[in-house]
N, C-alpha and C. Protein backbone atom coordinates (compact mmCIF):
# COMPACT_ATOMS: atom_id res chain seq x y z
N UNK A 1 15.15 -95.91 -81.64
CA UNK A 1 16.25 -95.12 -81.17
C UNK A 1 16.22 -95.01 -79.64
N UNK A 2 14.85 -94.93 -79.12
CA UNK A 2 15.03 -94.70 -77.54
C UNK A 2 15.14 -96.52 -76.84
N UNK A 3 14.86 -97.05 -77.53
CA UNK A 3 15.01 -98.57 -76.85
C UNK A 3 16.85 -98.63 -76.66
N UNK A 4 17.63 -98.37 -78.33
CA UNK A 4 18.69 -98.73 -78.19
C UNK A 4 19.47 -97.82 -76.89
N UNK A 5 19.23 -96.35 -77.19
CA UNK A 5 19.26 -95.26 -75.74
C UNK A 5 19.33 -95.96 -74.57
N UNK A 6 18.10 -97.06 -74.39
CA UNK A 6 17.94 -97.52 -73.33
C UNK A 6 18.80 -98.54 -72.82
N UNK A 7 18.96 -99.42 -74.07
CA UNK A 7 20.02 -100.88 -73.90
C UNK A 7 21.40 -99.53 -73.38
N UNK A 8 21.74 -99.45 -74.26
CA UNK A 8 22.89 -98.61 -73.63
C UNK A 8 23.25 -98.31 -72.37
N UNK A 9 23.03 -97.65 -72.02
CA UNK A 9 22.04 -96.56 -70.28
C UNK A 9 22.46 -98.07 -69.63
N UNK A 10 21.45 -99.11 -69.97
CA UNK A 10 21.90 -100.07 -68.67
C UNK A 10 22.77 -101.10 -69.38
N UNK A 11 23.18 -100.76 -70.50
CA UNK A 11 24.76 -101.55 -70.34
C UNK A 11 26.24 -100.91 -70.05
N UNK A 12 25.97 -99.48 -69.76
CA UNK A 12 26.70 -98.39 -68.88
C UNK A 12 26.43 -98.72 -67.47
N UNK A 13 25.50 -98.74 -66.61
CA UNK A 13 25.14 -99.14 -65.49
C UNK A 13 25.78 -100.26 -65.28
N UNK A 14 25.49 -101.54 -65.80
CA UNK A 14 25.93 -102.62 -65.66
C UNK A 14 27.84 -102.61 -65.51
N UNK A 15 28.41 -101.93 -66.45
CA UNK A 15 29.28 -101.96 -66.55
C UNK A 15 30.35 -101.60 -64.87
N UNK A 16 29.67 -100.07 -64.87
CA UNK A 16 29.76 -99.54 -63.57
C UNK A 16 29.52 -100.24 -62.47
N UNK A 17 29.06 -100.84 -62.14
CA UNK A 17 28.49 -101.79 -61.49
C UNK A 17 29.68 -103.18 -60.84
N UNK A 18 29.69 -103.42 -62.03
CA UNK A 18 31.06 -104.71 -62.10
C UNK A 18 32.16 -104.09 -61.75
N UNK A 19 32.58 -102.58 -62.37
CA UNK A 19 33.63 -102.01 -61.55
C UNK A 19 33.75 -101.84 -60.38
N UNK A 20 32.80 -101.58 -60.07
CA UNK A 20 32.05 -101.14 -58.58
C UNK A 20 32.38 -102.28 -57.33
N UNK A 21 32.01 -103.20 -57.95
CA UNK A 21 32.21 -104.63 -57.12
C UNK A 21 33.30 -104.92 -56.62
N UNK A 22 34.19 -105.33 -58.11
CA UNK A 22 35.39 -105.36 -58.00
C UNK A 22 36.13 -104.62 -57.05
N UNK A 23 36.24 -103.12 -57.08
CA UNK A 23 36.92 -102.49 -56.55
C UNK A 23 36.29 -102.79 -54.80
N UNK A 24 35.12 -102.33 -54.43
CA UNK A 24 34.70 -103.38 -53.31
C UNK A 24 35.48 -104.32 -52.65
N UNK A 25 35.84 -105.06 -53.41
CA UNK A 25 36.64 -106.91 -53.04
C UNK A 25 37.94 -106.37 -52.72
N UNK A 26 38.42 -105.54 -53.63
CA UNK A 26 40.44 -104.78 -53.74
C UNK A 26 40.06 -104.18 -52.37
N UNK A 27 39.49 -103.31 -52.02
CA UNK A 27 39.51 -102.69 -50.81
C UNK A 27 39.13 -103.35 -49.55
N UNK A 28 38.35 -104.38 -49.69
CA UNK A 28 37.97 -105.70 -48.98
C UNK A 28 39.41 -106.37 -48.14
N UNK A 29 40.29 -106.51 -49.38
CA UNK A 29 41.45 -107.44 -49.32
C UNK A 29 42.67 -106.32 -48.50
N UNK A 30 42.69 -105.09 -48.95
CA UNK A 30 43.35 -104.16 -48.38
C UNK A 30 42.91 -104.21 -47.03
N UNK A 31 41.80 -103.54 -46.61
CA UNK A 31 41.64 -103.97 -45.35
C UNK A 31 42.22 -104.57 -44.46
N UNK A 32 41.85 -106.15 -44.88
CA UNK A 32 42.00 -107.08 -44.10
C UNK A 32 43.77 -107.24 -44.12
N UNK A 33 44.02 -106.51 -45.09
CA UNK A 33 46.27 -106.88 -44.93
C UNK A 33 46.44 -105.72 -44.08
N UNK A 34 46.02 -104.77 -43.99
CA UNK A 34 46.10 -103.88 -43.03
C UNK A 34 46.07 -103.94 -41.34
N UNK A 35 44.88 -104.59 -41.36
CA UNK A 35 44.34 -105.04 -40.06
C UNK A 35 45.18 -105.97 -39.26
N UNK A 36 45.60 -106.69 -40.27
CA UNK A 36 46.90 -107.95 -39.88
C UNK A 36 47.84 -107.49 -39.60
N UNK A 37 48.40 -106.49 -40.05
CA UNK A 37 49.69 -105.59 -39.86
C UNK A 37 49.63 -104.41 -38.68
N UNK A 38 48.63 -103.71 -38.30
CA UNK A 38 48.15 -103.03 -37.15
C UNK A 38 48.81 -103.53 -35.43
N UNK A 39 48.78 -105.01 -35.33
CA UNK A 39 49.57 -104.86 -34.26
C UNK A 39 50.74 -105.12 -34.48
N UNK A 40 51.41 -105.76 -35.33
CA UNK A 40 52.43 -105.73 -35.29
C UNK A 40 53.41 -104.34 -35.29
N UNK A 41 52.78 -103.59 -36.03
CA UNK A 41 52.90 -102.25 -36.16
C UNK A 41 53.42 -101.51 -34.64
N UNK A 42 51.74 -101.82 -34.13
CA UNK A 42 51.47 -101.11 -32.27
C UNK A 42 53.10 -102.15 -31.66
N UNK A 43 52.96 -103.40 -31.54
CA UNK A 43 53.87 -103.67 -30.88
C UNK A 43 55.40 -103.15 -30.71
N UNK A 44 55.67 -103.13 -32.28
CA UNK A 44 56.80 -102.76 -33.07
C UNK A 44 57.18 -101.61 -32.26
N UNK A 45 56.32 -100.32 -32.31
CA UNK A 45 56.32 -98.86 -31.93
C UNK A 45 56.73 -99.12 -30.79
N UNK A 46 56.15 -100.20 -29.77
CA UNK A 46 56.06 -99.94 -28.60
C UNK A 46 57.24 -100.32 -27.79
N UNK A 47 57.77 -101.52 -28.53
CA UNK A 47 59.35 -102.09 -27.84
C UNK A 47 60.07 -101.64 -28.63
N UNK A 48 60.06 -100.35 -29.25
CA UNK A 48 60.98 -99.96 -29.95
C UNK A 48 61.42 -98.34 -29.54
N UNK A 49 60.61 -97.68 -28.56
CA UNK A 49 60.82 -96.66 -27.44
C UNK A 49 62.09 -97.24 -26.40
N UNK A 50 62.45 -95.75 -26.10
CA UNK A 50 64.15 -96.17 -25.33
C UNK A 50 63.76 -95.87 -24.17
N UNK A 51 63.04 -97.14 -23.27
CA UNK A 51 63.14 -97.00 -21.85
C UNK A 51 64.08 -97.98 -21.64
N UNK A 52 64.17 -97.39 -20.23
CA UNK A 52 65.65 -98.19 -19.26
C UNK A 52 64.65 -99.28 -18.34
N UNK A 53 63.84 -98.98 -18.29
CA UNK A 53 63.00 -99.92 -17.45
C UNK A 53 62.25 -100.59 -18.16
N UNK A 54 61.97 -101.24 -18.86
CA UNK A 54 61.74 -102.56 -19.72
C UNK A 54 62.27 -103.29 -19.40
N UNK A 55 61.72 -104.75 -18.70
CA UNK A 55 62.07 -106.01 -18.25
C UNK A 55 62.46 -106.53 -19.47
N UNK A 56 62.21 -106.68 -20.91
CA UNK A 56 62.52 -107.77 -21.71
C UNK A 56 63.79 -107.14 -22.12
N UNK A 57 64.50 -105.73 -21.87
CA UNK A 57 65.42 -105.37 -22.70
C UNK A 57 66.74 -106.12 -21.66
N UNK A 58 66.47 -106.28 -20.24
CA UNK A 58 67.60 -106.91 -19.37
C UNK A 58 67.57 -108.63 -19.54
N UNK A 59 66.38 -109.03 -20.03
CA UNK A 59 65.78 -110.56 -20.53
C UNK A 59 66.76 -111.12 -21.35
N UNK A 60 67.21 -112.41 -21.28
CA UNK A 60 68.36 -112.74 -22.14
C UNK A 60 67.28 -113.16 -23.71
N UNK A 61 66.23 -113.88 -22.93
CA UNK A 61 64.62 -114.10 -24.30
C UNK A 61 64.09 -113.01 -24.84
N UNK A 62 64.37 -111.64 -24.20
CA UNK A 62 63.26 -110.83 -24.68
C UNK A 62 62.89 -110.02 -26.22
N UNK A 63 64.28 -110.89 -26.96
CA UNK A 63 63.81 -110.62 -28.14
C UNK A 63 63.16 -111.58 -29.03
N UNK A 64 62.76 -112.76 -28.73
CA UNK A 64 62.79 -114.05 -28.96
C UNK A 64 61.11 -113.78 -28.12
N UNK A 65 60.80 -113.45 -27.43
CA UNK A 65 59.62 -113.34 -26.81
C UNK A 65 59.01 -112.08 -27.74
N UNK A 66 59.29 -110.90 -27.77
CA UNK A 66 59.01 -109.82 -28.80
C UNK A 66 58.62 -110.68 -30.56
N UNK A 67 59.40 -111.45 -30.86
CA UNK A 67 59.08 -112.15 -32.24
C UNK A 67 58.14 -113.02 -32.27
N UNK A 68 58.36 -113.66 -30.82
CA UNK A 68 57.25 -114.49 -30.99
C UNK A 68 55.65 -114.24 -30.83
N UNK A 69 55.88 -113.36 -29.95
CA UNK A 69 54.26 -112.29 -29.59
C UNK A 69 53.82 -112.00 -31.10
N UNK A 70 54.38 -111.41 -31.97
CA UNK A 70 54.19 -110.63 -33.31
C UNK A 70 53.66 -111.72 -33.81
N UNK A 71 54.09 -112.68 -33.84
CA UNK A 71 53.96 -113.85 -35.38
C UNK A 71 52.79 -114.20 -34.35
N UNK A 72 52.60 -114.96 -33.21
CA UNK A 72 50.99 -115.54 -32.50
C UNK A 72 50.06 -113.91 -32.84
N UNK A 73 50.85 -113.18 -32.99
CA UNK A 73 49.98 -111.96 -33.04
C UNK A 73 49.17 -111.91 -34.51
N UNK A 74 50.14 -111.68 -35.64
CA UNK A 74 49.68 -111.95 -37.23
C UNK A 74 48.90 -113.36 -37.46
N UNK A 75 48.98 -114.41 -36.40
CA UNK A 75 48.48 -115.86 -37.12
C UNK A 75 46.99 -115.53 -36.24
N UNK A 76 46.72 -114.82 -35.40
CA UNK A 76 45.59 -114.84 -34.92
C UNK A 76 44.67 -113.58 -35.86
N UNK A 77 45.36 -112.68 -35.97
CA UNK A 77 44.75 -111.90 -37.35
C UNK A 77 44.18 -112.56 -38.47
N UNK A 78 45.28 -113.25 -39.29
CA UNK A 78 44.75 -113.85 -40.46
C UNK A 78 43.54 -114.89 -40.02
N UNK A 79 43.70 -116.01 -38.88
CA UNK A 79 42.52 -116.83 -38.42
C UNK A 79 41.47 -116.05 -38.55
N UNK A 80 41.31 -114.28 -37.96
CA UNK A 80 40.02 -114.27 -37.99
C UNK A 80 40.09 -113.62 -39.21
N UNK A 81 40.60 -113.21 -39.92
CA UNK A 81 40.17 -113.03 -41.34
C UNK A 81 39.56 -113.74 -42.04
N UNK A 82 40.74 -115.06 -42.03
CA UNK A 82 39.68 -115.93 -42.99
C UNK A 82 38.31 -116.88 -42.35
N UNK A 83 38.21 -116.64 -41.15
CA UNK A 83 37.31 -117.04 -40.34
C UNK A 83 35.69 -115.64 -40.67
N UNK A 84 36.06 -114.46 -40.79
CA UNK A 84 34.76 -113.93 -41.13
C UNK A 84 35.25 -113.76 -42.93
N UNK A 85 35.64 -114.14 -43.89
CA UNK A 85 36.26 -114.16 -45.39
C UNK A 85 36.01 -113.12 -45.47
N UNK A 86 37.49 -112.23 -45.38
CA UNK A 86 38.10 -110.98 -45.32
C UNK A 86 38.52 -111.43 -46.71
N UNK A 87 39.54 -112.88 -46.92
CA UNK A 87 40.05 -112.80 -48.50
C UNK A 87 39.38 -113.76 -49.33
């Protein structure tokens, strides 16, 4: 009776365990979509304040420069993601 007690016990552990991991990896992966999204975010906020003195808002490019910053911005995120395997 105390052996089976015992199998039990660490096939509860075990179990926990694998959940454990798992969820680990989900929050792993969250992270790293987060992190990717962070500047775009900051940028977003930032050319998206109503000043009169902003050079790119008199810029005939400066929205075309704003899109393009974002996306070299997200492709250098994901590089180092999957460069330290974030996914």
């Amino acid at each position: 009776m105390d052996t089976n007690s015992e199998y039990i016990g660490t096939s509860l552990e075990l179990l926990l365990g694998r959940a454990s991991n798992r969820m680990n990896v989900t929050m792993k992966r969250l992270a790293a979509v987060a992190t990717i999204f962070l500047p775009l975010m900051f940028l977003a906020s930032f050319w998206g304040m109503n000043f009169k003195s902003m050079p790119e808002f008199a810029w005939e490019y400066g929205y075309i420069l704003a899109l393009g910053t974002m996306v070299i911005a997200a492709i250098v995120m994901v590089v180092v993601a999957r460069k330290n395997d974030w996914f």
